[in-house]
Protein backbone atom coordinates (compact mmCIF):
# COMPACT_ATOMS: atom_id res chain seq x y z
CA UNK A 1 -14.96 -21.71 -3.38
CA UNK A 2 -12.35 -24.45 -2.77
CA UNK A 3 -13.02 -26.35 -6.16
CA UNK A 4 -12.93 -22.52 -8.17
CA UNK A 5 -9.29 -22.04 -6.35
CA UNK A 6 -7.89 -25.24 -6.81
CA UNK A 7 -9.11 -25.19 -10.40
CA UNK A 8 -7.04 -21.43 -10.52
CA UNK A 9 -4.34 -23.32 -9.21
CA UNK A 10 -4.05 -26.31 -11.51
CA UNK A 11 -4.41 -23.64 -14.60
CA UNK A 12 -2.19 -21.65 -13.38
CA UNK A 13 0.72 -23.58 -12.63
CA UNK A 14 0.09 -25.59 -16.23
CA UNK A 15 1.43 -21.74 -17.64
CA UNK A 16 3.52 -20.62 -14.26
CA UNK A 17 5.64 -23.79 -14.80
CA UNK A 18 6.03 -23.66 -18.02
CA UNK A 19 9.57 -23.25 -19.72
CA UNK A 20 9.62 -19.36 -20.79
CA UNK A 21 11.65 -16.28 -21.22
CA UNK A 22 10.79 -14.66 -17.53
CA UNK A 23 11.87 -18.14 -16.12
CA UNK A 24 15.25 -18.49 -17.99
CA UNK A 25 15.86 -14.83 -17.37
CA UNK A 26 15.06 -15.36 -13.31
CA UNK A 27 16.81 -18.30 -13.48
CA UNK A 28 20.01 -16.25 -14.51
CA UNK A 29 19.53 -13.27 -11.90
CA UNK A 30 19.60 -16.00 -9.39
CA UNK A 31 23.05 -17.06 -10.36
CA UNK A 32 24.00 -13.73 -8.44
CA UNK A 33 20.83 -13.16 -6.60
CA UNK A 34 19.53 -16.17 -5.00
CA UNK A 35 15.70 -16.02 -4.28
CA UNK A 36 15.69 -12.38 -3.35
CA UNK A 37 16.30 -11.75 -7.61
CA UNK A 38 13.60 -14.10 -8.09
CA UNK A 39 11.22 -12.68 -5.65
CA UNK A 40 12.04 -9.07 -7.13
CA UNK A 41 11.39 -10.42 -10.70
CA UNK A 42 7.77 -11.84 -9.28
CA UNK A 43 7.84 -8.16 -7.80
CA UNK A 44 7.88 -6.52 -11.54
CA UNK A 45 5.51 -9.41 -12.98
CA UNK A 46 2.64 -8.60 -10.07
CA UNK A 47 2.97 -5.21 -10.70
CA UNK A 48 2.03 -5.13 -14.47
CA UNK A 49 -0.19 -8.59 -14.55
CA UNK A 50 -2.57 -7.03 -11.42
CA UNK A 51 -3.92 -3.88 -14.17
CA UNK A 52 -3.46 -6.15 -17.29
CA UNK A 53 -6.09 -9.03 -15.53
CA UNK A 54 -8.77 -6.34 -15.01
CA UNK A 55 -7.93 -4.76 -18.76
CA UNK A 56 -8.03 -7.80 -20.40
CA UNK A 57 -11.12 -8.76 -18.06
CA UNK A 58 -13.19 -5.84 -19.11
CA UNK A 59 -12.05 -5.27 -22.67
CA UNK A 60 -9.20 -6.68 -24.42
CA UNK A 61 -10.91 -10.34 -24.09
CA UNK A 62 -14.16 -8.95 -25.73
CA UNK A 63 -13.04 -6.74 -28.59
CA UNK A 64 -11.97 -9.06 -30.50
CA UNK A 65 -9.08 -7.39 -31.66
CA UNK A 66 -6.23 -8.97 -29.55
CA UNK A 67 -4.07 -10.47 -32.24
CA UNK A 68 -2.96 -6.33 -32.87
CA UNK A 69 -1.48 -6.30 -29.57
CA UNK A 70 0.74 -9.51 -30.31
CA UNK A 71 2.69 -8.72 -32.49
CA UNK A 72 4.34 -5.05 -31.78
CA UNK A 73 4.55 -6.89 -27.67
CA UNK A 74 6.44 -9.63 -29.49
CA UNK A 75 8.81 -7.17 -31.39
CA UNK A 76 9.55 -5.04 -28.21
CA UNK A 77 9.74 -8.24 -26.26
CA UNK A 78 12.06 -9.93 -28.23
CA UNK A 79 14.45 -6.96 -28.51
CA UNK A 80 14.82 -6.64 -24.66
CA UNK A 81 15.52 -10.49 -24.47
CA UNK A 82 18.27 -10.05 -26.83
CA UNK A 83 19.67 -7.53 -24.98
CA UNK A 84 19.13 -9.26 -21.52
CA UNK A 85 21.00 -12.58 -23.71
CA UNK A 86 24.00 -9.96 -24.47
CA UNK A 87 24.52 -9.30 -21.08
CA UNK A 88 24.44 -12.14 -19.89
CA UNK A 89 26.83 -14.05 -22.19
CA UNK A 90 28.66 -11.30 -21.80
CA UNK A 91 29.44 -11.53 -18.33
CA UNK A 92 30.09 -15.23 -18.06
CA UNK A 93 32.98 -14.08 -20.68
CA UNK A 94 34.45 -11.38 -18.58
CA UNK A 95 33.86 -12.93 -15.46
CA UNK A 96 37.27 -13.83 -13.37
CA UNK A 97 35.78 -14.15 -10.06
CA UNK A 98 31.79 -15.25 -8.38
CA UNK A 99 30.94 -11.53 -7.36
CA UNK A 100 26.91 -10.32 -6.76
CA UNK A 101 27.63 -7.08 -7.29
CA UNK A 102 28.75 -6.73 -11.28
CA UNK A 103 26.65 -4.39 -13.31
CA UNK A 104 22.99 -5.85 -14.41
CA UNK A 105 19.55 -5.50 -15.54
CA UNK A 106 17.13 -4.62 -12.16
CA UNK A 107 15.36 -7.92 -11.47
CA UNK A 108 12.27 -5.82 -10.96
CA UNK A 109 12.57 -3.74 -14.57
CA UNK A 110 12.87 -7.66 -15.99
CA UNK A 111 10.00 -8.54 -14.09
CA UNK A 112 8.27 -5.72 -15.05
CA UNK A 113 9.70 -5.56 -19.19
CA UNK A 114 9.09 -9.82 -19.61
CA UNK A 115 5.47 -9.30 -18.39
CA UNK A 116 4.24 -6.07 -20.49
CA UNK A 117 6.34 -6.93 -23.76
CA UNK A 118 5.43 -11.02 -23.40
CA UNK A 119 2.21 -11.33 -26.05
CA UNK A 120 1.89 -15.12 -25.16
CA UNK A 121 1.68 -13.97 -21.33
CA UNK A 122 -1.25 -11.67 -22.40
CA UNK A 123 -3.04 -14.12 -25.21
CA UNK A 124 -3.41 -16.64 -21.90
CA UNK A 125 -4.93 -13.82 -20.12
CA UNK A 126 -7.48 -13.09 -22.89
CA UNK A 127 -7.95 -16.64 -23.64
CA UNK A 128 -7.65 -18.91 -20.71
CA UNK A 129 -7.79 -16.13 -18.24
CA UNK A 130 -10.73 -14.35 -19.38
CA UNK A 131 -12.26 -17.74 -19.00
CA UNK A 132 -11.50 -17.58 -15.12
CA UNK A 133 -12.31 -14.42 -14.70
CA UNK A 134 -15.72 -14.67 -16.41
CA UNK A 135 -16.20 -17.55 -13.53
CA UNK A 136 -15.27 -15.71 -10.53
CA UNK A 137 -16.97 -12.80 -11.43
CA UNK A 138 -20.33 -15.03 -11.51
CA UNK A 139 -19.42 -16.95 -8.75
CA UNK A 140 -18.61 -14.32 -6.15
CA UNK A 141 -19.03 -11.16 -8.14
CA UNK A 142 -16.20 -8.12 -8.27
CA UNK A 143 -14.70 -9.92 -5.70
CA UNK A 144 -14.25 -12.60 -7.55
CA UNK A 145 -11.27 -11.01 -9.59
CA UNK A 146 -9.63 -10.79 -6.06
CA UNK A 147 -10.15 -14.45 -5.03
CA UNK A 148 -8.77 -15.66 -8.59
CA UNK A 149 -5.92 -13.09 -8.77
CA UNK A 150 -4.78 -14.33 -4.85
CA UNK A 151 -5.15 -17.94 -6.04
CA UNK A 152 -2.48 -17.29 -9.38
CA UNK A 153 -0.44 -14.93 -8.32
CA UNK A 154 1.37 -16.94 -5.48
CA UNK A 155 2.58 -19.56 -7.83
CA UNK A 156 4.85 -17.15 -9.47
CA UNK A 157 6.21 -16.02 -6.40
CA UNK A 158 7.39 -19.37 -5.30
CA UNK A 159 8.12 -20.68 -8.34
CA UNK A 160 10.46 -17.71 -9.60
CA UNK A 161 11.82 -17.50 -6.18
CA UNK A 162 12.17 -21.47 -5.61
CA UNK A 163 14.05 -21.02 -9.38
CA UNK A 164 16.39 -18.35 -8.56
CA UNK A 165 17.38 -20.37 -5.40
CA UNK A 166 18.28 -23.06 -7.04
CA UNK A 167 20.69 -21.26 -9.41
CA UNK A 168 21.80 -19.60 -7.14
CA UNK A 169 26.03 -19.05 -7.13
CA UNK A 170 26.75 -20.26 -3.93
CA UNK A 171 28.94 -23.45 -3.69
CA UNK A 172 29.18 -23.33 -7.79
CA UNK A 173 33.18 -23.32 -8.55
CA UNK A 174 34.58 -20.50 -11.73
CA UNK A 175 34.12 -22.90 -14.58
CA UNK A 176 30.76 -23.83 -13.59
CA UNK A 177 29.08 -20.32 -13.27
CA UNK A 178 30.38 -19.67 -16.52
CA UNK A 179 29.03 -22.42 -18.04
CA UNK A 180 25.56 -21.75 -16.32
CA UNK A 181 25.55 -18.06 -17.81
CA UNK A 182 26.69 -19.27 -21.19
CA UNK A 183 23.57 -21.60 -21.22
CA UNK A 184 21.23 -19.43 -19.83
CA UNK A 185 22.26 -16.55 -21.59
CA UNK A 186 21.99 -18.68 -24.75
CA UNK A 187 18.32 -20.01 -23.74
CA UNK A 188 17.36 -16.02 -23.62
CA UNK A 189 18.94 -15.34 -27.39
CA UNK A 190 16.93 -17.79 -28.49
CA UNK A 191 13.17 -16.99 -26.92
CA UNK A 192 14.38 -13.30 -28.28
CA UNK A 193 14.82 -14.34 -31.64
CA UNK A 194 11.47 -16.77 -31.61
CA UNK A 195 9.52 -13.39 -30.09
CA UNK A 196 10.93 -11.08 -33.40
CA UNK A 197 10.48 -13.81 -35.92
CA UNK A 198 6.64 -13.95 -34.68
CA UNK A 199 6.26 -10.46 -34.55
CA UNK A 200 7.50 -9.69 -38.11
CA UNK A 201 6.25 -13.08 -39.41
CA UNK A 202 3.87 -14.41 -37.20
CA UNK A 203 5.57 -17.93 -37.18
CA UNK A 204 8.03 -19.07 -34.36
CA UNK A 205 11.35 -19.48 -35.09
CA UNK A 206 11.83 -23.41 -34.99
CA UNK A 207 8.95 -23.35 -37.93
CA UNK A 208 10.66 -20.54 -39.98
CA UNK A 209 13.92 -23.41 -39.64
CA UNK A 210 12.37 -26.33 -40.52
CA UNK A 211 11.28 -24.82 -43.65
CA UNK A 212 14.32 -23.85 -44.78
């Protein structure tokens, strides 16, 4: 059992660690949550991955027809990313003073929005994923979806958590917050534009530039 979670774990964190939309936007709650936004956002992501493992487990990952689901997700996903980009650009331009309490997105809704709407999140489910599951399931039976889901899902918990403590506001001075939402704000624009172009094009936005 210890080689089958360690080999979760590895996997896992390859993807967990990974530069993405859910990190930049937990990384920008944390500027006025600290790790409680980031464990909220984890919060939201655990609630919609725990259904979507056994879904894709039982049937997405052997119809064969995942590549539908990728591309409306993408559309839907990159829409809320754009919004969640607004905002946040948007407050480190009206921003006069470091305040957690100015009007925002629920860290758990993000959580929650970033998982369902993220098509890459669910392709590594039905590809990688399904892969793990397939393992567990033979190695310890039913159970085995508990052992593996256990082994993954604590990595996002710290990670997004360990993330949103980082950034968080405390001991950053005016100019420096702003310039921290500007950037991260700016990082979220940009996975919400590469999410529409491959939803309406099915290329990612640094290859639709390239060939211009």
């Amino acid at each position: 059992m210890f080689d089958y979670i360690l080999k979760v774990i590895v996997i896992s964190s390859s993807g967990a660690l990974a530069p993405g939309p859910l990190s930049a936007a937990t990384a920008a709650i944390g500027t006025k949550k600290g790790w409680k936004g980031g464990f909220m956002v984890s919060s939201g992501h655990f609630l919609v991955e725990l259904p979507l493992v056994v879904i894709i487990a039982f049937f997405i990952s052997t119809s064969g027809h995942i590549e539908e689901f990728l591309n409306p997700l993408a559309l839907i996903g990159g829409l809320f990313l754009l919004l969640f980009g607004y905002l946040t650009l948007k407050s480190a331009f009206e921003i006069d003073e470091i305040s957690s309490k100015e009007k925002e997105l629920s860290p758990f809704l993000t959580g929650v929005a970033l998982t369902a709407f993220n098509p890459f999140f669910i392709a590594w489910w039905a590809g990688v994923g399904s892969t793990l599951i397939s393992e567990a399931i033979l190695l310890f039976g039913i159970l085995g979806i508990a052992v593996l889901f256990a082994s993954h899902i604590w990595i996002d918990f710290a990670f997004l958590s360990f993330l949103a403590y980082v950034t968080s506001f405390k001991g950053l001075k005016l100019r420096a917050y702003r310039l921290l939402l500007v950037l991260l704000g700016s990082i979220v624009l940009y996975f919400g534009l590469d999410y529409l172009c491959f939803g309406l094009t099915n290329k990612h936005f640094l290859e639709l530039i390239t060939k211009l």
